[in-house]
N, C-alpha and C. Protein backbone atom coordinates (compact mmCIF):
# COMPACT_ATOMS: atom_id res chain seq x y z
N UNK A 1 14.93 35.86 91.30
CA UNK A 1 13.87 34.93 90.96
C UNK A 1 12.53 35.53 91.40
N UNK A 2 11.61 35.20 90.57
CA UNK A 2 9.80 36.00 91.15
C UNK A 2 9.47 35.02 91.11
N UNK A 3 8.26 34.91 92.32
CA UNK A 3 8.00 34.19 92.42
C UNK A 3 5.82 34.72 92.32
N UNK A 4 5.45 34.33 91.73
CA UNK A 4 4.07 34.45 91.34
C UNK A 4 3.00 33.53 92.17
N UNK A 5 2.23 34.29 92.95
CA UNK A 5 1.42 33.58 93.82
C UNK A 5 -0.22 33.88 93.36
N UNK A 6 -0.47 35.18 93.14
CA UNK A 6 -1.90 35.70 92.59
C UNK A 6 -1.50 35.96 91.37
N UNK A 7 -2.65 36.22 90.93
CA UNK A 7 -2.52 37.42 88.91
C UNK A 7 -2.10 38.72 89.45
N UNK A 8 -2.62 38.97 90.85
CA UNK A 8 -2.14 40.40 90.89
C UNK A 8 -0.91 40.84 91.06
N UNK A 9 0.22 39.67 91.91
CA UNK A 9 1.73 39.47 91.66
C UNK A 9 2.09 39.95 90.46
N UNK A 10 1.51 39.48 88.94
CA UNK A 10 2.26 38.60 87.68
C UNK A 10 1.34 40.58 87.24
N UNK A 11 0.18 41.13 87.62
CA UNK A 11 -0.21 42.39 87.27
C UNK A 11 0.65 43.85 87.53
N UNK A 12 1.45 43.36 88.61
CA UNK A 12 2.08 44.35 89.50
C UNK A 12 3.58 44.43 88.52
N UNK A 13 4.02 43.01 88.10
CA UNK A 13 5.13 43.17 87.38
C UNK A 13 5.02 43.27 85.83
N UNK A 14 3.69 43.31 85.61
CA UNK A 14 3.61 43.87 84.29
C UNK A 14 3.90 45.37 84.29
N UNK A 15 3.14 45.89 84.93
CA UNK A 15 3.15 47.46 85.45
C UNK A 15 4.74 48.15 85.14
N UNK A 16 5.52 47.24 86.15
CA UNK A 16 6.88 47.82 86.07
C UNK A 16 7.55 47.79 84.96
N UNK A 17 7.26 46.36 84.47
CA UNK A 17 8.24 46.37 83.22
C UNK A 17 7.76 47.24 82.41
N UNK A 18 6.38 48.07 82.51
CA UNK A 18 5.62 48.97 81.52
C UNK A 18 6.65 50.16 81.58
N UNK A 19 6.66 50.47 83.53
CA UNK A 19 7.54 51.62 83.49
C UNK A 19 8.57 51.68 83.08
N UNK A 20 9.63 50.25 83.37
CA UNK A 20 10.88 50.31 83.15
C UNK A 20 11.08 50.59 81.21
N UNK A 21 10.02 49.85 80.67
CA UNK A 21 10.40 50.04 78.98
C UNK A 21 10.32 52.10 78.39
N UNK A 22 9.37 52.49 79.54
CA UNK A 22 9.16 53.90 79.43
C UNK A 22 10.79 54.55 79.54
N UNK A 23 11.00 54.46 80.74
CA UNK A 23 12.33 55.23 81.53
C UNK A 23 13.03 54.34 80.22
N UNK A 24 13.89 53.58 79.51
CA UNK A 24 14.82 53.00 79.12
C UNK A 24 14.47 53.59 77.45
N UNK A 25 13.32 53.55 76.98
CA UNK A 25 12.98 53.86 75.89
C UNK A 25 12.58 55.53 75.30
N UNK A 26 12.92 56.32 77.12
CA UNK A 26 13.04 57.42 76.63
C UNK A 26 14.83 57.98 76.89
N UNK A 27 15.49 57.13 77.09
CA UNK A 27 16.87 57.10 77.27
C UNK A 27 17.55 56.97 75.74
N UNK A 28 17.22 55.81 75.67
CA UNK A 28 17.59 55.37 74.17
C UNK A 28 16.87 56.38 72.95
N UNK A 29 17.91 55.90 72.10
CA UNK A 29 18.03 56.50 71.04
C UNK A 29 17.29 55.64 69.25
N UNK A 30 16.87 56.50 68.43
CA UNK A 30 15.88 55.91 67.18
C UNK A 30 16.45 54.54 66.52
N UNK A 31 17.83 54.78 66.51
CA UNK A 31 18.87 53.81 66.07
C UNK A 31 19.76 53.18 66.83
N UNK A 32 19.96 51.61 66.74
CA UNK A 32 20.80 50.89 67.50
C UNK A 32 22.22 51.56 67.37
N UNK A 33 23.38 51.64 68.61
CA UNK A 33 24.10 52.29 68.07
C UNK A 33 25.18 51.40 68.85
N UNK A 34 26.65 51.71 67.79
CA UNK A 34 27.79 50.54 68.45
C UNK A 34 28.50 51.57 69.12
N UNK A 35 28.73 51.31 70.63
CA UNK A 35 29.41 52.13 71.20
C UNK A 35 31.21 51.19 71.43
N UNK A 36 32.13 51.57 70.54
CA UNK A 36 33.46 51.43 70.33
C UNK A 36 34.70 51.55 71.67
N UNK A 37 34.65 52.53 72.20
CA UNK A 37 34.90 52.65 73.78
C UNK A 37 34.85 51.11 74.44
N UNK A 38 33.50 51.15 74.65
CA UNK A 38 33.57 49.48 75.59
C UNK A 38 32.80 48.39 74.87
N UNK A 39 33.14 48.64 73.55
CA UNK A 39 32.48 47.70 72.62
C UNK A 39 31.23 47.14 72.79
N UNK A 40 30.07 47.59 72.74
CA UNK A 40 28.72 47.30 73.34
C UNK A 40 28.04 47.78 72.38
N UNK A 41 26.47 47.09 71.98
CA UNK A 41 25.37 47.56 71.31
C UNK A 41 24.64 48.09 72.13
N UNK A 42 24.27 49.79 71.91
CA UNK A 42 22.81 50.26 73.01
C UNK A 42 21.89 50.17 72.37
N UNK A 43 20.65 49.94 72.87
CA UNK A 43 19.65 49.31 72.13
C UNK A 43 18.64 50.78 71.60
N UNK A 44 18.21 50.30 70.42
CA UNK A 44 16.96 51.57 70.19
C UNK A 44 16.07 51.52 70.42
N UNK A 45 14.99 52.39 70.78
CA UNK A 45 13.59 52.44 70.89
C UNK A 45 12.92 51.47 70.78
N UNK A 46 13.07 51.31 69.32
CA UNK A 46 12.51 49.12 68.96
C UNK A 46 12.65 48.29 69.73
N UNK A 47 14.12 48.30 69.59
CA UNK A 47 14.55 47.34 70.99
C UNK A 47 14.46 47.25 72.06
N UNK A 48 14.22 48.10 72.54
CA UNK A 48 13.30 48.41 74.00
C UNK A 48 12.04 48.09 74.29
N UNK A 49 11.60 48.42 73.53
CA UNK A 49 9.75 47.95 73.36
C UNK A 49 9.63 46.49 72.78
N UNK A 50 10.25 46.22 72.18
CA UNK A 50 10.42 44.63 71.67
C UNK A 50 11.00 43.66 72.81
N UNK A 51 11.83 43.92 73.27
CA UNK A 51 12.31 43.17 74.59
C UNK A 51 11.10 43.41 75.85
N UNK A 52 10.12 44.70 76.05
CA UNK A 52 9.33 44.48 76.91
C UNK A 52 7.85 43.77 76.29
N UNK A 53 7.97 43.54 75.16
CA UNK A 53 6.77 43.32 74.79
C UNK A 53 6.59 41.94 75.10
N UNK A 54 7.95 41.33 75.00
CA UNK A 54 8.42 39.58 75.27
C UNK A 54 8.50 39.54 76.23
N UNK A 55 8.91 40.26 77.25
CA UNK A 55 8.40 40.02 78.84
C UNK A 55 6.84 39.85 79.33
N UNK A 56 6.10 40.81 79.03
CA UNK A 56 4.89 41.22 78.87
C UNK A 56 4.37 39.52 78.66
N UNK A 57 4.42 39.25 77.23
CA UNK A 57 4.07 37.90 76.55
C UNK A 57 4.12 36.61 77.24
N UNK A 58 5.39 36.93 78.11
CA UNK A 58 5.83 35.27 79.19
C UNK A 58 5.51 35.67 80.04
N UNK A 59 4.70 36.51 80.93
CA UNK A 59 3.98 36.76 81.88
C UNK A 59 2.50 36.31 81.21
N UNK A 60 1.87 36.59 80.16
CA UNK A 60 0.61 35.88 79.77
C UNK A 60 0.93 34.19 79.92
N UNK A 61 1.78 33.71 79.17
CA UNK A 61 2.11 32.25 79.48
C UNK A 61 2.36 31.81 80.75
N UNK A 62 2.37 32.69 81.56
CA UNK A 62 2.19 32.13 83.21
C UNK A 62 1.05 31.82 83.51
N UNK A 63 0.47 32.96 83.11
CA UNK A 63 -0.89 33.27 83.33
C UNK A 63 -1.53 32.08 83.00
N UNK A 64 -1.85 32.02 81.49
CA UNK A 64 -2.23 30.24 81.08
C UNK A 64 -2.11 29.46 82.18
N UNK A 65 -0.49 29.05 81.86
CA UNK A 65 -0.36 28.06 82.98
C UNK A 65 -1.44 27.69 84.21
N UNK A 66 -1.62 29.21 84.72
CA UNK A 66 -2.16 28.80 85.84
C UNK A 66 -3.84 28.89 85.80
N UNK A 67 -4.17 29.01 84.49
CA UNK A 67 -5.93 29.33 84.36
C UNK A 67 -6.12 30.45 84.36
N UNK A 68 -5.77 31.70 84.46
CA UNK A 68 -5.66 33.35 84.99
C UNK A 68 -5.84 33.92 83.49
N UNK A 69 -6.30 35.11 83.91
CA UNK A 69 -7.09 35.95 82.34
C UNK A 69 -5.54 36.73 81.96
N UNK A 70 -5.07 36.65 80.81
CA UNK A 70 -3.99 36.98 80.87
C UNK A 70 -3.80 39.00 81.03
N UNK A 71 -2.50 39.35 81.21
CA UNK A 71 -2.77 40.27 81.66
C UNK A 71 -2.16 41.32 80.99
N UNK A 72 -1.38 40.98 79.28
CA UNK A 72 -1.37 41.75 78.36
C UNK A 72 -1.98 41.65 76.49
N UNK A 73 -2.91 42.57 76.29
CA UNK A 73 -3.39 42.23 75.16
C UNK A 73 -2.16 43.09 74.07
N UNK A 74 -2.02 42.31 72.75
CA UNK A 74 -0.93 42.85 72.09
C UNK A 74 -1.55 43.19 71.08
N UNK A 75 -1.18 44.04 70.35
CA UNK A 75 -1.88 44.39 69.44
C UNK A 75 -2.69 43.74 67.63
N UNK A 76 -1.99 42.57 67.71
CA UNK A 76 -2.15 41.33 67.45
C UNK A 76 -3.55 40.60 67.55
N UNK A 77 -3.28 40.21 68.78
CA UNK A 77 -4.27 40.01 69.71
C UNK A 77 -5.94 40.87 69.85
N UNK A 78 -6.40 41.94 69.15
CA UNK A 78 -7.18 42.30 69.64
C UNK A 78 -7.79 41.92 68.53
N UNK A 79 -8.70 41.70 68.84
CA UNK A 79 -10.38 41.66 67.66
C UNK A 79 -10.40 42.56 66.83
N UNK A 80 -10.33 42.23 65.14
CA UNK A 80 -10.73 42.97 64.42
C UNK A 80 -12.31 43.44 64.38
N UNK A 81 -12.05 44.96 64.21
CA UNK A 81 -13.52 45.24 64.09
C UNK A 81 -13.87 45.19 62.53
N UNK A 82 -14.68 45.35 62.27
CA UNK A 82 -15.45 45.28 60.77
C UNK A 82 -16.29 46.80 60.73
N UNK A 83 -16.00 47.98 59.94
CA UNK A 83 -16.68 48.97 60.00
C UNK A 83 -18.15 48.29 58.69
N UNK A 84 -18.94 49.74 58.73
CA UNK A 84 -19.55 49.50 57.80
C UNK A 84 -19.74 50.56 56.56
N UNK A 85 -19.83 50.24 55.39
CA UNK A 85 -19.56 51.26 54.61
C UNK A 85 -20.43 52.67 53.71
N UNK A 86 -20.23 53.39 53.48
CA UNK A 86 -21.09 54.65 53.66
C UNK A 86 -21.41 54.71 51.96
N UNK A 87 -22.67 55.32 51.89
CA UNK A 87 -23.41 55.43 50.80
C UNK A 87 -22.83 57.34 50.52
């Protein structure tokens, strides 16, 4: 169980899960793959980054919760810019 007292708690475990999706997502492989042996799905790259991205995400909804600037922007999320166009 975590327990979240500052943003910098809920900042510190963003961090990790950053690292942990690194280390796991350079483990894994391009394609989900069924391993037959002990009958298990290992997850791919996608899936790795997709499962941390949803961690990431419910750490911003804490954040809310508690009034706090959240502490992952997704790519979604960012402001479109507007270029301007050339003669």
């Amino acid at each position: 169980m975590f327990e979240y007292k500052t943003r910098s708690d809920i900042l510190a475990r963003a961090r990790f899960i950053l690292a942990q999706m690194h280390v796991d997502s350079c483990k894994a492989g391009v394609r989900r793959v069924w391993n037959s042996t002990f009958r298990i799905s290992i997850p791919s790259k996608s899936d790795v980054k997709r499962a941390a991205v949803a961690n990431l995400e419910s750490l911003n909804d804490i954040c809310t919760f508690e009034g706090w600037d959240n502490v992952y922007v997704g790519e979604e999320d960012e402001d479109v810019k507007v270029g301007t166009i050339k003669k």
